[in-house]
C-alpha atoms as a PDB file:
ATOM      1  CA  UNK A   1      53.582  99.876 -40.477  1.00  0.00           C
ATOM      2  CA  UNK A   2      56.534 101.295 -42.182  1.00  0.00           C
ATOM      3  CA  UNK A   3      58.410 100.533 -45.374  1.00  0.00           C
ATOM      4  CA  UNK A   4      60.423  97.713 -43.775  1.00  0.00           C
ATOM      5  CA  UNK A   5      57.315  96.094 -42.373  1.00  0.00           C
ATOM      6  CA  UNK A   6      55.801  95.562 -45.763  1.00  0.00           C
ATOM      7  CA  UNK A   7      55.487  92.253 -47.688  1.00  0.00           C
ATOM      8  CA  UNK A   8      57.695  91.681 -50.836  1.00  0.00           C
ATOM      9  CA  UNK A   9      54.642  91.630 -52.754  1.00  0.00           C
ATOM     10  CA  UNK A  10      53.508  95.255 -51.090  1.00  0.00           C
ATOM     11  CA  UNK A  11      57.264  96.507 -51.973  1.00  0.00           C
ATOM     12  CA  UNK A  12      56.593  96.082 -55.340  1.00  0.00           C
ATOM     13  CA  UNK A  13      53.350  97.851 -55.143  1.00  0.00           C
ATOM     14  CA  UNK A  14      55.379 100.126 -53.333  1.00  0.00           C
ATOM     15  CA  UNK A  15      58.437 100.493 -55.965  1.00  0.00           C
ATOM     16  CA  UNK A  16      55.706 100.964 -58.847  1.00  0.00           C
ATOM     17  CA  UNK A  17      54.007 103.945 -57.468  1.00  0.00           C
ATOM     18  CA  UNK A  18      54.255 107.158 -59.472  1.00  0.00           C
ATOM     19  CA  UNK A  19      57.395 109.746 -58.826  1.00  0.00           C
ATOM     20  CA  UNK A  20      54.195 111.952 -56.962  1.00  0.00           C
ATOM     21  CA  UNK A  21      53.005 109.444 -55.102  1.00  0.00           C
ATOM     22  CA  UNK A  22      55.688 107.713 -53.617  1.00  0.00           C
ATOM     23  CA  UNK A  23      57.311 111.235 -52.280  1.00  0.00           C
ATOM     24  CA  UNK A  24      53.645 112.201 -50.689  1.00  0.00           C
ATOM     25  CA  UNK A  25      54.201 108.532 -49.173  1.00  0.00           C
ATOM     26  CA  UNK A  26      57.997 109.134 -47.841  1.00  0.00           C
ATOM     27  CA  UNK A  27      57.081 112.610 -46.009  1.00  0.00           C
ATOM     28  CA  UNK A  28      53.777 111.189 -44.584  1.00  0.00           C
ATOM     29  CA  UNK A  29      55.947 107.966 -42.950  1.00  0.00           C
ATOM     30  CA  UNK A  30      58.673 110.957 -42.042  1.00  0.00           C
ATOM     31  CA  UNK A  31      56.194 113.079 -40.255  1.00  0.00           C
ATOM     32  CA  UNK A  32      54.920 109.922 -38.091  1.00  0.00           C
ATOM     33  CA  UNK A  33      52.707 108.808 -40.395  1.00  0.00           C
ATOM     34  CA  UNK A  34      52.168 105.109 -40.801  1.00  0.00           C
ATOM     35  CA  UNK A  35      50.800 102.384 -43.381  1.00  0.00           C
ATOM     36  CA  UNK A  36      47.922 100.877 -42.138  1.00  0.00           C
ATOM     37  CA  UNK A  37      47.393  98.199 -45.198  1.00  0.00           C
ATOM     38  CA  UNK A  38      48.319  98.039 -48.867  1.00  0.00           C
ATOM     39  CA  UNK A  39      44.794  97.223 -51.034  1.00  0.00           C
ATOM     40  CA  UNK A  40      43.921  96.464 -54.545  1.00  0.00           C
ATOM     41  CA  UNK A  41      40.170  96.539 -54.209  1.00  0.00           C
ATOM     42  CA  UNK A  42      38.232  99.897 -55.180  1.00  0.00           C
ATOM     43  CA  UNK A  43      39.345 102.615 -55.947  1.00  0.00           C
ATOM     44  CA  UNK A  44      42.210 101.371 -57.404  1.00  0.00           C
ATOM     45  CA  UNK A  45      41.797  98.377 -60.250  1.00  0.00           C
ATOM     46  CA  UNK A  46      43.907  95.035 -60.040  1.00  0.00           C
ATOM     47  CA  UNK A  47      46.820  96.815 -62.285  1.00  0.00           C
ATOM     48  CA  UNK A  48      47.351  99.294 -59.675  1.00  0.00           C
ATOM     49  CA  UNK A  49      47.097  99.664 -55.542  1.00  0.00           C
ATOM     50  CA  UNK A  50      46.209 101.423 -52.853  1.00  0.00           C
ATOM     51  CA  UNK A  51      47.666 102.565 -50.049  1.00  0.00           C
ATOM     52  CA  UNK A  52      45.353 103.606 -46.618  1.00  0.00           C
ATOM     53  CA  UNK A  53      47.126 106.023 -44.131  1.00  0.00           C
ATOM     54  CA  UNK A  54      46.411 105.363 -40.521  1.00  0.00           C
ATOM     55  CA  UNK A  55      46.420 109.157 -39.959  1.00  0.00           C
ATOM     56  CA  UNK A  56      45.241 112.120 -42.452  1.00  0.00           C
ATOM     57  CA  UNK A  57      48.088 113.687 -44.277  1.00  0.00           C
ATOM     58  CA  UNK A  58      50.073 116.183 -42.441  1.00  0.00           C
ATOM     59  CA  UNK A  59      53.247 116.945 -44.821  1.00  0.00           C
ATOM     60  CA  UNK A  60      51.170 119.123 -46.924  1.00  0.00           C
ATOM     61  CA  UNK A  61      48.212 120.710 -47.540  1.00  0.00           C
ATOM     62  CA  UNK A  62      45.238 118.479 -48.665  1.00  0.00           C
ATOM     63  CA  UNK A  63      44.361 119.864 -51.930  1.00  0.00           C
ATOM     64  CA  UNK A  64      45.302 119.173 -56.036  1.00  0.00           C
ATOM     65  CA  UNK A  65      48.688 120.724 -56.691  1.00  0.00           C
ATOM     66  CA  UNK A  66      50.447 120.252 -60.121  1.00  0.00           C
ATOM     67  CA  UNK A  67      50.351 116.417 -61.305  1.00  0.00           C
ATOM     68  CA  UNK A  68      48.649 115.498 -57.642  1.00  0.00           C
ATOM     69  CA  UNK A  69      45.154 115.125 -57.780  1.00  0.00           C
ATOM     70  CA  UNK A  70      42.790 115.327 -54.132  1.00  0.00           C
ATOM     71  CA  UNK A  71      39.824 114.317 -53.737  1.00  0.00           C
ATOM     72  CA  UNK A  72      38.014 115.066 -50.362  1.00  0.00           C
ATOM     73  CA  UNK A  73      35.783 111.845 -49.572  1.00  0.00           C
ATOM     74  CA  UNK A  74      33.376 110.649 -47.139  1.00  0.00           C
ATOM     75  CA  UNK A  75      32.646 107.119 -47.040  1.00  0.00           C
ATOM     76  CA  UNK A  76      33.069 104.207 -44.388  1.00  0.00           C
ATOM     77  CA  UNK A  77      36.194 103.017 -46.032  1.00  0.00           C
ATOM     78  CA  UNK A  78      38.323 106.139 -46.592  1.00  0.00           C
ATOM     79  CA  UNK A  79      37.938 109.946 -46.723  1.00  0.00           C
ATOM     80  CA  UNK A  80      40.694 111.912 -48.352  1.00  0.00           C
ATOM     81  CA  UNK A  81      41.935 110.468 -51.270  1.00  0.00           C
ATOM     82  CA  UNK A  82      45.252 111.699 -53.669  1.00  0.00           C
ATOM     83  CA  UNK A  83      45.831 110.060 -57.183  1.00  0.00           C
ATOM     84  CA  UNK A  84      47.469 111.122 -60.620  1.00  0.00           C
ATOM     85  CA  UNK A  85      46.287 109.725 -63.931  1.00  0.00           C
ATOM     86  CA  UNK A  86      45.413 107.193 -65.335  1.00  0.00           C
ATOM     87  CA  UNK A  87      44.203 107.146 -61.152  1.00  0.00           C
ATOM     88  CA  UNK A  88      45.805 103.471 -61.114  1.00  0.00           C
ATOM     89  CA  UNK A  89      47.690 103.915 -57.742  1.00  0.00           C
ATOM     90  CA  UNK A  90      45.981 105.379 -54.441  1.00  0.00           C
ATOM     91  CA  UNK A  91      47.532 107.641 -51.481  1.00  0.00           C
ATOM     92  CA  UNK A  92      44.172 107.420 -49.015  1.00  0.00           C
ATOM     93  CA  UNK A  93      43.071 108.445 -45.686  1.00  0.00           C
ATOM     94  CA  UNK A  94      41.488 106.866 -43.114  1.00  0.00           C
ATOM     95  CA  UNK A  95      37.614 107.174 -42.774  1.00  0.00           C
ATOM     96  CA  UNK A  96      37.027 110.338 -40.517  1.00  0.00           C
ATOM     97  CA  UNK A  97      35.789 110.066 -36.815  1.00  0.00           C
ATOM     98  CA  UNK A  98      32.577 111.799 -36.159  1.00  0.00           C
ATOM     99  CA  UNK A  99      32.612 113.943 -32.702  1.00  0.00           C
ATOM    100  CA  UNK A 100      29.120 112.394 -30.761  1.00  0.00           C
ATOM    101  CA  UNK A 101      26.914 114.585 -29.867  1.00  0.00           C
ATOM    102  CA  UNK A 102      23.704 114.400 -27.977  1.00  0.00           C
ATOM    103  CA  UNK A 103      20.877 115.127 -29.758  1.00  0.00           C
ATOM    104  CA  UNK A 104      18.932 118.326 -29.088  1.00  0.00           C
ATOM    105  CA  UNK A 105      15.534 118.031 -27.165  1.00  0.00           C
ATOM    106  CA  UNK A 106      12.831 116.813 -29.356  1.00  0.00           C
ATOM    107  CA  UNK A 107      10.710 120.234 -30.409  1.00  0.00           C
ATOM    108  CA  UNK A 108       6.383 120.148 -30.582  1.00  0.00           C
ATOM    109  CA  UNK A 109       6.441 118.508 -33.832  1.00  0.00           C
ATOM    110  CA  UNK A 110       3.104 119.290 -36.158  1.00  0.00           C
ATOM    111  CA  UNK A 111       1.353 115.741 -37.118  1.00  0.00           C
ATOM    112  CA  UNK A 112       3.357 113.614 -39.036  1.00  0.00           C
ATOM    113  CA  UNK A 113       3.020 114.228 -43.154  1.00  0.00           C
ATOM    114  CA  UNK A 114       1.077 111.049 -44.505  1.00  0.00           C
ATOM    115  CA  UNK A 115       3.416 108.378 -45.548  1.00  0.00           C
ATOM    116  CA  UNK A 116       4.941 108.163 -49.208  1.00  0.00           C
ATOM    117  CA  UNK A 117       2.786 106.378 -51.747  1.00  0.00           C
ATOM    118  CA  UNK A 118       4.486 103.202 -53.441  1.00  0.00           C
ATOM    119  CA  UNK A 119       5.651 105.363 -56.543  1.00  0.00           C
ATOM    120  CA  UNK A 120       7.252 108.251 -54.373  1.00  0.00           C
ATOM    121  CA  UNK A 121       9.272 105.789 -52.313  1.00  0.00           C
ATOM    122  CA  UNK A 122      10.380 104.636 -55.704  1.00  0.00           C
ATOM    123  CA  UNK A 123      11.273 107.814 -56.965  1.00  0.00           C
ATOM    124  CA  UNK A 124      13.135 108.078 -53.897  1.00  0.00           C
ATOM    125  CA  UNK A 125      15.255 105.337 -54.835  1.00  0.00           C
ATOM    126  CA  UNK A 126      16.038 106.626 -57.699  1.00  0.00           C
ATOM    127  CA  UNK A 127      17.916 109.532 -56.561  1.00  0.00           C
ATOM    128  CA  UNK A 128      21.382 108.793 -57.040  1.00  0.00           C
ATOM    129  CA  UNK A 129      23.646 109.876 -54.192  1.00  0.00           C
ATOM    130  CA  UNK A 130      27.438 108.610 -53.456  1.00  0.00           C
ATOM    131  CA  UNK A 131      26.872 104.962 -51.665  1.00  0.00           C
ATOM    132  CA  UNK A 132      24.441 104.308 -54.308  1.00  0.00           C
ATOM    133  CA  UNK A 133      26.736 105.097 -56.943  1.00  0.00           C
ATOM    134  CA  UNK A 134      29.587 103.245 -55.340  1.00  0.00           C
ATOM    135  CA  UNK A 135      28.119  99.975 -54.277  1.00  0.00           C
ATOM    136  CA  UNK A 136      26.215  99.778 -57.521  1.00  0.00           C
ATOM    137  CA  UNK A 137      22.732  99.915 -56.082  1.00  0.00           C
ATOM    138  CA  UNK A 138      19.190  99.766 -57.891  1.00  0.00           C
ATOM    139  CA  UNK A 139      16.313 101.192 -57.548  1.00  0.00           C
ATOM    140  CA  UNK A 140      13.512  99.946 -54.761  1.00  0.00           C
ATOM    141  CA  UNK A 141      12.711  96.958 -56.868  1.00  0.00           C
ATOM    142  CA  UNK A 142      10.791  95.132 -53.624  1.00  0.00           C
ATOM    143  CA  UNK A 143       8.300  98.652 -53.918  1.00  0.00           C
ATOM    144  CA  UNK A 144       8.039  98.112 -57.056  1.00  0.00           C
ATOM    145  CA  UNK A 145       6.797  94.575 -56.867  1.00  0.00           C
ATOM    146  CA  UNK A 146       4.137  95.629 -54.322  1.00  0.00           C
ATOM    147  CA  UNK A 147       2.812  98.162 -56.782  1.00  0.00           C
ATOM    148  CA  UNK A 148      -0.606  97.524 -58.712  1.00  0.00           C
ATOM    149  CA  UNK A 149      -0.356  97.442 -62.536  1.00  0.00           C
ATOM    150  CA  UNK A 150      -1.834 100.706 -62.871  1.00  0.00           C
ATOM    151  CA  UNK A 151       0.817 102.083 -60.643  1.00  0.00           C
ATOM    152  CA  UNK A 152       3.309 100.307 -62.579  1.00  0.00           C
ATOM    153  CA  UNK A 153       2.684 101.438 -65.908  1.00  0.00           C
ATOM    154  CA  UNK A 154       3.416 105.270 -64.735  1.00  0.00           C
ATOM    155  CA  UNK A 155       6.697 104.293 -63.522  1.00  0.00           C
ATOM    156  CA  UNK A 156       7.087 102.208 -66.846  1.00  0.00           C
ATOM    157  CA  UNK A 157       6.432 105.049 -68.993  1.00  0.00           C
ATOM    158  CA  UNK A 158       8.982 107.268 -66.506  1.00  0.00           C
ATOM    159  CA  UNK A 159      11.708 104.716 -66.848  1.00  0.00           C
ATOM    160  CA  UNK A 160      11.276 104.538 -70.554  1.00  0.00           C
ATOM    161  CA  UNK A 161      11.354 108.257 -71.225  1.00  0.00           C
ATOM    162  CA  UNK A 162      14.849 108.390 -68.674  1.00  0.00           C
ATOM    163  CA  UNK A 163      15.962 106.146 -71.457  1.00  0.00           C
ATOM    164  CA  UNK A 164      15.747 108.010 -74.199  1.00  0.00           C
ATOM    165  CA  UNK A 165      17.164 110.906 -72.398  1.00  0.00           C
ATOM    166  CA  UNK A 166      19.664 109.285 -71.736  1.00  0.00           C
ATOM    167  CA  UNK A 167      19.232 106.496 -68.584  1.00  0.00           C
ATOM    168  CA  UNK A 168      21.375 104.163 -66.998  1.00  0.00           C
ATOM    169  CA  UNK A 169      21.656 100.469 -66.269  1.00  0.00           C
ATOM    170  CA  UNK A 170      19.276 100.765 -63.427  1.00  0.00           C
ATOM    171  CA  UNK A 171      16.760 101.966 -65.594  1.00  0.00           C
ATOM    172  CA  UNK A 172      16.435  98.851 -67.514  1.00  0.00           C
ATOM    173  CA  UNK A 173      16.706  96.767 -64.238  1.00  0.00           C
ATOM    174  CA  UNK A 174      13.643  98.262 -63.272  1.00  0.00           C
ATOM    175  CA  UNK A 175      12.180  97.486 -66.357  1.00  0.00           C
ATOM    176  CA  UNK A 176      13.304  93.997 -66.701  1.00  0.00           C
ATOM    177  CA  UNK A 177      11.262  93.489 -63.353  1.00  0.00           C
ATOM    178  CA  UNK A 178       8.671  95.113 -65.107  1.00  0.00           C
ATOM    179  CA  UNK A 179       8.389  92.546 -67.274  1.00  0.00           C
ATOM    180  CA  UNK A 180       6.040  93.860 -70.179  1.00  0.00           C
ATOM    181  CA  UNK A 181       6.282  93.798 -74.037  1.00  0.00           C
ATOM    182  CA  UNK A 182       6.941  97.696 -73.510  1.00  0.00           C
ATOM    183  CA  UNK A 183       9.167  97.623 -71.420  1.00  0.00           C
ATOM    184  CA  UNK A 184      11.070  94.622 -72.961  1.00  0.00           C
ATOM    185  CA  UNK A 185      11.047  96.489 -76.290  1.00  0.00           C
ATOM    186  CA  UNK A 186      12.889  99.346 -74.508  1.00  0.00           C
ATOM    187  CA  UNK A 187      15.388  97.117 -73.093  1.00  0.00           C
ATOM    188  CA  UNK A 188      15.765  95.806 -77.041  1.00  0.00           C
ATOM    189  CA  UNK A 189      15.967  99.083 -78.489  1.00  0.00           C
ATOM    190  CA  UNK A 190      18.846 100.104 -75.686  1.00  0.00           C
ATOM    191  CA  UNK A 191      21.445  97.360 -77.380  1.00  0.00           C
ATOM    192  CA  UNK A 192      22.141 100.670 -79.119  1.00  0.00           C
ATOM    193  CA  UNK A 193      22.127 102.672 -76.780  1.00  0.00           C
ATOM    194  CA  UNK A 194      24.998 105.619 -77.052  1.00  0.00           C
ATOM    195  CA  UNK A 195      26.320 104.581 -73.066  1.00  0.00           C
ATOM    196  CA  UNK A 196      28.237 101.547 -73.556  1.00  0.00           C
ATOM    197  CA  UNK A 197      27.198 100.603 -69.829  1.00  0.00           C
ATOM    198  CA  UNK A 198      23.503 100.535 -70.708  1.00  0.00           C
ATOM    199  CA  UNK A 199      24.073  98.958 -74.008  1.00  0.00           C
ATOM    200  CA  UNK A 200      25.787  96.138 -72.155  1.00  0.00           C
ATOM    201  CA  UNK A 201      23.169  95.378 -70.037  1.00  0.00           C
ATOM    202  CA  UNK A 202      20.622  95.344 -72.190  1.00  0.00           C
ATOM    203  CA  UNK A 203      22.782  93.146 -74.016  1.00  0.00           C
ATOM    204  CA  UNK A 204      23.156  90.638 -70.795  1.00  0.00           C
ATOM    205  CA  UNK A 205      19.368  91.077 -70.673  1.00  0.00           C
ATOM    206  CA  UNK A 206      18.734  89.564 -74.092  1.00  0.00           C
ATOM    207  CA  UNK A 207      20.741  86.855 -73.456  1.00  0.00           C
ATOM    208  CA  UNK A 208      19.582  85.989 -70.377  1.00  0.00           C
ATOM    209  CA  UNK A 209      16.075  85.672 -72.501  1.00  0.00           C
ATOM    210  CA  UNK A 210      17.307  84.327 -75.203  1.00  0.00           C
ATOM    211  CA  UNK A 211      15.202  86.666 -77.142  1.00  0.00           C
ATOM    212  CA  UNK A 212      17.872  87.258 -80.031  1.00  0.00           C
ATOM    213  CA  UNK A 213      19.415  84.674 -82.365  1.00  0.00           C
ATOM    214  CA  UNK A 214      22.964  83.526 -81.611  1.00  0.00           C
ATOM    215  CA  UNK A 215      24.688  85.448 -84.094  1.00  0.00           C
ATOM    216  CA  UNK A 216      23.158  88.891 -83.078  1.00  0.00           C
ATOM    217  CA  UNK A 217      24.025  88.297 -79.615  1.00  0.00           C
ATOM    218  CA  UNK A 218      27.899  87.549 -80.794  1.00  0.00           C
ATOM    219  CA  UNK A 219      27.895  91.147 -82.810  1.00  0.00           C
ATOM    220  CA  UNK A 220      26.240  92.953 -79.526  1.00  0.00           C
ATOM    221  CA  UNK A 221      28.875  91.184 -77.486  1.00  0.00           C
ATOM    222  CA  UNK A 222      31.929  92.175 -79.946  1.00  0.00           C
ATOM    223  CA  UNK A 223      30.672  95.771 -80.193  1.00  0.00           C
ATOM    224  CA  UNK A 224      30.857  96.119 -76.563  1.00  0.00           C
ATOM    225  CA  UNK A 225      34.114  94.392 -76.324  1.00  0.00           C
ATOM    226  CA  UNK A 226      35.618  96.985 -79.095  1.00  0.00           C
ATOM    227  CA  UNK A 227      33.982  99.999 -77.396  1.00  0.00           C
ATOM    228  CA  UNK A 228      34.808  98.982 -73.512  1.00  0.00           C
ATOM    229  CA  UNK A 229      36.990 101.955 -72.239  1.00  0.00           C
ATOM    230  CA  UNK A 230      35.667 102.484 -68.092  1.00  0.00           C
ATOM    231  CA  UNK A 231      35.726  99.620 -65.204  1.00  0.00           C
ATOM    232  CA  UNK A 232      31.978  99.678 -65.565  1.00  0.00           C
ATOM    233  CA  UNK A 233      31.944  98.621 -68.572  1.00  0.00           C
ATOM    234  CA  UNK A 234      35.183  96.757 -68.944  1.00  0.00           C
ATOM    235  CA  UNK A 235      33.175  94.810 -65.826  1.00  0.00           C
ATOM    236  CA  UNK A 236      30.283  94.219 -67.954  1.00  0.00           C
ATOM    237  CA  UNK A 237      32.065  93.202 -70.925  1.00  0.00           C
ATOM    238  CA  UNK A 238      34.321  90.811 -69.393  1.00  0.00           C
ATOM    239  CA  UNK A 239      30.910  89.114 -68.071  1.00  0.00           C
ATOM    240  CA  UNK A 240      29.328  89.078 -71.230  1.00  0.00           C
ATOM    241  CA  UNK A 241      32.584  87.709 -73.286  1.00  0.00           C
ATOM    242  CA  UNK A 242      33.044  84.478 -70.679  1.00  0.00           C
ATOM    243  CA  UNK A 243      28.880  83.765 -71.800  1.00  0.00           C
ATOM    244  CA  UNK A 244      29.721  84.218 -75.220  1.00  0.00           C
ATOM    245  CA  UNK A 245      33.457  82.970 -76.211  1.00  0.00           C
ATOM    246  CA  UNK A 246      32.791  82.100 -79.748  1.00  0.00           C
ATOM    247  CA  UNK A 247      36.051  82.093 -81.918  1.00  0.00           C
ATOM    248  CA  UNK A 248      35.184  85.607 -83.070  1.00  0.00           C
ATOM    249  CA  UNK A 249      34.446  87.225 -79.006  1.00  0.00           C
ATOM    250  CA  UNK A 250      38.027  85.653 -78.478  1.00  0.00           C
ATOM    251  CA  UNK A 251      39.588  87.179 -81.459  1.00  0.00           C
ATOM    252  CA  UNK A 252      37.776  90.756 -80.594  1.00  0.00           C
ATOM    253  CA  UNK A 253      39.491  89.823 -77.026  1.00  0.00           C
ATOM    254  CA  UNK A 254      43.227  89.463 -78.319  1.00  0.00           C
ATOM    255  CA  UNK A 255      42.688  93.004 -80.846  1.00  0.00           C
ATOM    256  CA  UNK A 256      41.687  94.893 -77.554  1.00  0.00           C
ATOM    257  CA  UNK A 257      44.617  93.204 -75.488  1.00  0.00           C
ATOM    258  CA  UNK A 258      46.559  94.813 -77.957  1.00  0.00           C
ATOM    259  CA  UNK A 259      44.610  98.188 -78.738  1.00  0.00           C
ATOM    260  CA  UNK A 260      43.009  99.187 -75.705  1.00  0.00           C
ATOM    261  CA  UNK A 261      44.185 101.446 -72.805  1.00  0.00           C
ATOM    262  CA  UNK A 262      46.607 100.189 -70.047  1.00  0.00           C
ATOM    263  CA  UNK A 263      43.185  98.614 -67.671  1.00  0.00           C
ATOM    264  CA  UNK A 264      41.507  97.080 -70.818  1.00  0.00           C
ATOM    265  CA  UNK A 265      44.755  95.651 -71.980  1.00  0.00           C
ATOM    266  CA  UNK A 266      45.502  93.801 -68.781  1.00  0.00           C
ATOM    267  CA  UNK A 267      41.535  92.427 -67.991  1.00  0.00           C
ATOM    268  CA  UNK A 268      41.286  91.425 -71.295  1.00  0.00           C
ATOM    269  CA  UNK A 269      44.732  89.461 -71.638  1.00  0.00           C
ATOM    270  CA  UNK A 270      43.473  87.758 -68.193  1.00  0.00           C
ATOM    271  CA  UNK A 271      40.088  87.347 -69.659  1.00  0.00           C
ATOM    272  CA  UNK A 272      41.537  85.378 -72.942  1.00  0.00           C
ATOM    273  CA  UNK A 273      44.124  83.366 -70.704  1.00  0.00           C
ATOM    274  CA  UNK A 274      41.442  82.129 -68.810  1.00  0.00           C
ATOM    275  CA  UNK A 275      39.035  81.585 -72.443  1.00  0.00           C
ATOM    276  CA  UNK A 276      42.025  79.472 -73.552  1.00  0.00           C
ATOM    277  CA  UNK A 277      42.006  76.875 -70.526  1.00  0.00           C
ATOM    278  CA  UNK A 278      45.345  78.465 -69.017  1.00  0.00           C
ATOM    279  CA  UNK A 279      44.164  80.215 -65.916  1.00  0.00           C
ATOM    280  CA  UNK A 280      41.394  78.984 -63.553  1.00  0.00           C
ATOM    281  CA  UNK A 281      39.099  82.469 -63.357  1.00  0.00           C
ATOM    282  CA  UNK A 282      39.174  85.622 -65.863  1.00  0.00           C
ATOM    283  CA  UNK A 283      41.906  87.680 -63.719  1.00  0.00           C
ATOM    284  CA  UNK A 284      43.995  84.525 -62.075  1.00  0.00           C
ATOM    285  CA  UNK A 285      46.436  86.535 -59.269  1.00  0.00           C
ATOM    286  CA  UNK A 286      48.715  83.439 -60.297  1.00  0.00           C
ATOM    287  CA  UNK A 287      49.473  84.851 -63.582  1.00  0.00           C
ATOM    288  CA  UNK A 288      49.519  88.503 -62.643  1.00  0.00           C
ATOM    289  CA  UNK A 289      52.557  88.936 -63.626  1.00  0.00           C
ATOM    290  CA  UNK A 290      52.228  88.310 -67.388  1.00  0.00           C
ATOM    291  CA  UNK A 291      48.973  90.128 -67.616  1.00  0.00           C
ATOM    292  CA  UNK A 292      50.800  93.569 -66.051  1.00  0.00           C
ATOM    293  CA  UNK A 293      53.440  93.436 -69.019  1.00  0.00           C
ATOM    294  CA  UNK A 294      50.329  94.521 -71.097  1.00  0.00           C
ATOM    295  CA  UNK A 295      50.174  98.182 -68.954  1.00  0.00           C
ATOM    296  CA  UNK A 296      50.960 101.295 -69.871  1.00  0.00           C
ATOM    297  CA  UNK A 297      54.523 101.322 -66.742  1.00  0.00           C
ATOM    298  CA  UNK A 298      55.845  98.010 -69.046  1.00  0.00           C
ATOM    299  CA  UNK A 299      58.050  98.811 -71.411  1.00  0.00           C
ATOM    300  CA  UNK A 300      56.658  99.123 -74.992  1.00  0.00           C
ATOM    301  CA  UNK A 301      58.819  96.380 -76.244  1.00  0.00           C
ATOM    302  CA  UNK A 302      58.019  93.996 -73.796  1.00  0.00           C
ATOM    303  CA  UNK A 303      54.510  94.980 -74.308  1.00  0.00           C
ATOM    304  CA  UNK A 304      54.659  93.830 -78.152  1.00  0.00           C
ATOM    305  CA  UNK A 305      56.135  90.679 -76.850  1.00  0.00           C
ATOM    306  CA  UNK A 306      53.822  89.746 -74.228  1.00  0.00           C
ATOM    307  CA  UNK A 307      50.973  90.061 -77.107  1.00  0.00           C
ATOM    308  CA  UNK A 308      52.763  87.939 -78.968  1.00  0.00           C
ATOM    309  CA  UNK A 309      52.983  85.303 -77.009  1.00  0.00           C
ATOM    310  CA  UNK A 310      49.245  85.713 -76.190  1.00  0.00           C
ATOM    311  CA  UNK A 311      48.499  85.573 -79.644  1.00  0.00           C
ATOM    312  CA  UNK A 312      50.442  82.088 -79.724  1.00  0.00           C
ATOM    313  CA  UNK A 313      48.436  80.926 -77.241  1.00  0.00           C
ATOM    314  CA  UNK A 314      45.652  81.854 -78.931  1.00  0.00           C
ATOM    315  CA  UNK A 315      46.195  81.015 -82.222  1.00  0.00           C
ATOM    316  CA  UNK A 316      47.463  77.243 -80.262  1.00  0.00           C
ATOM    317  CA  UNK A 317      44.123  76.989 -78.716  1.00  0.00           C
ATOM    318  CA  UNK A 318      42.005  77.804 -82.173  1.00  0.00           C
ATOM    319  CA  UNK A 319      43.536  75.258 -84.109  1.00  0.00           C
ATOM    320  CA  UNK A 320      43.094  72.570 -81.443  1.00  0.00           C
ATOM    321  CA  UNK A 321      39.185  73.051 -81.701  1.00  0.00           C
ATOM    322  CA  UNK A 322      36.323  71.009 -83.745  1.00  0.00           C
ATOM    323  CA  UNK A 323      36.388  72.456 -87.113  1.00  0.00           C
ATOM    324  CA  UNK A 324      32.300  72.466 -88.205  1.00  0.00           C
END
């Protein structure tokens, strides 16, 4: 589709996209070029948009020139991909088409190598390659399962040392399945972990156990709130605020409204809206509106007054509740 064909709500995606952007966009629809659908899913977060080419782009050449960023993809969902920062708004390609072949004439093959044992096919898992990262897959938790306790414990010990190199969130998933005082220590000690990602989860962790008193679990959860910067972890701490919303978790919510960058800003006015009885989920599309005045393309002054008014709200909904 071209400009005219697009919805008023894709227009205005269409009108916010950066100076760079929009003029890759015009010469790709001028060269024959067409839209085939305007997205806000990954890679692009709620405050921003995509927009998928039916063709690749012809109008010039696909590399990073000047404020243009490209990055060459290969998934099912698009390949080629230009941005500029804060990488809010999307110019992508369409997935590439594979030429079929037909496979080559099977050669004399030596015997086949004996099959993995349980704690290489785990290992396996553990390799991180792109559809791992980007659909947020574990590690081979139904291997592990099978394993014997004996075959456990050395992947215990390998997932605990990970850790204090420096590990991720599927490290302590693995150990959470593990399910031993060792490897529930490790997911304790992680709470302070220096990845915010990992801390988080080890946070959800404890509170899924209720393991740690109330008023450790509200510290863990502001701490992760203040420190929140990346969608994984803005994703993780927008989970672990709507367990916890004690009066303090909503204050920390309104500060980083106000103090955190453009993406933080706008989940976390969402996230209090909805805290506050106003919206019916943590990012309501029906109040989109109000929670993109809090981005960095608003203007700074209505910025300022947008967090007022959220701090109204706020400040209305604390003094309606039970005092103790």
């Amino acid at each position: 589709m071209q400009l005219a064909d697009l919805s008023t709500a894709d227009r205005r995606d269409y009108e916010n996209l950066p100076p760079a952007l929009r003029q890759l966009l015009d010469a790709e629809l001028a060269a024959g070029n067409e839209i085939a659908a305007v997205e806000h899913g990954f890679p692009a977060a709620p405050i921003g948009a995509s927009f998928r080419l039916t063709g690749p782009v012809r109008s010039r050449p696909r590399a990073s020139a000047g404020e243009l960023q490209f990055y060459e993809r290969n998934s099912s969902q698009y390949s080629g991909e230009f941005t500029v920062p804060p990488r809010h708004f999307f110019i992508l390609e369409p997935p590439r088409e594979e030429p079929w072949t037909a496979p080559p004439e099977p050669p004399t093959a030596p015997p086949p190598p004996a099959p993995p044992t349980r704690i290489e096919q785990f290992q396996a898992s553990m390799v991180m390659n792109y559809e791992r990262w980007h659909d947020g897959i574990g590690y081979d938790l139904d291997v592990l399962a099978q394993m014997s306790a004996a075959e456990r414990r050395v992947v215990e010990a390998d997932l605990i040392q990970r850790l204090r190199r420096g590990g991720e969130w599927r490290d302590l998933e693995a150990l959470a399945a593990i399910d031993t005082p060792a490897s529930r220590a490790a997911i304790d000690v992680a709470r302070f972990h220096s990845d915010p990602e990992v801390r988080a989860y080890a946070i959800e962790q404890a509170l899924e156990a209720k393991e740690l008193p109330a008023e450790l679990i509200e510290s863990d959860i502001i701490r992760v709130i203040e420190q929140a910067a990346s969608m994984s972890t803005l994703t993780r701490a927008l989970s672990l605020a709507e367990s916890c919303p004690t009066t303090a978790v909503r204050r920390a919510i309104l500060d980083r409204a106000r103090t955190g960058d453009s993406t933080t800003r706008v989940h976390m006015a969402g996230l209090l809206f909805y805290l506050c009885g106003k919206s019916e989920e943590p990012f309501d599309w029906n109040h989109r509106p109000f929670f993109l005045r809090f981005g960095d393309h608003n203007d700074d002054s209505d910025f300022r007054a947008a967090w007022r008014e959220l701090r109204t709200l706020w400040e209305a909904f604390e003094e309606a509740q039970p005092k103790p």
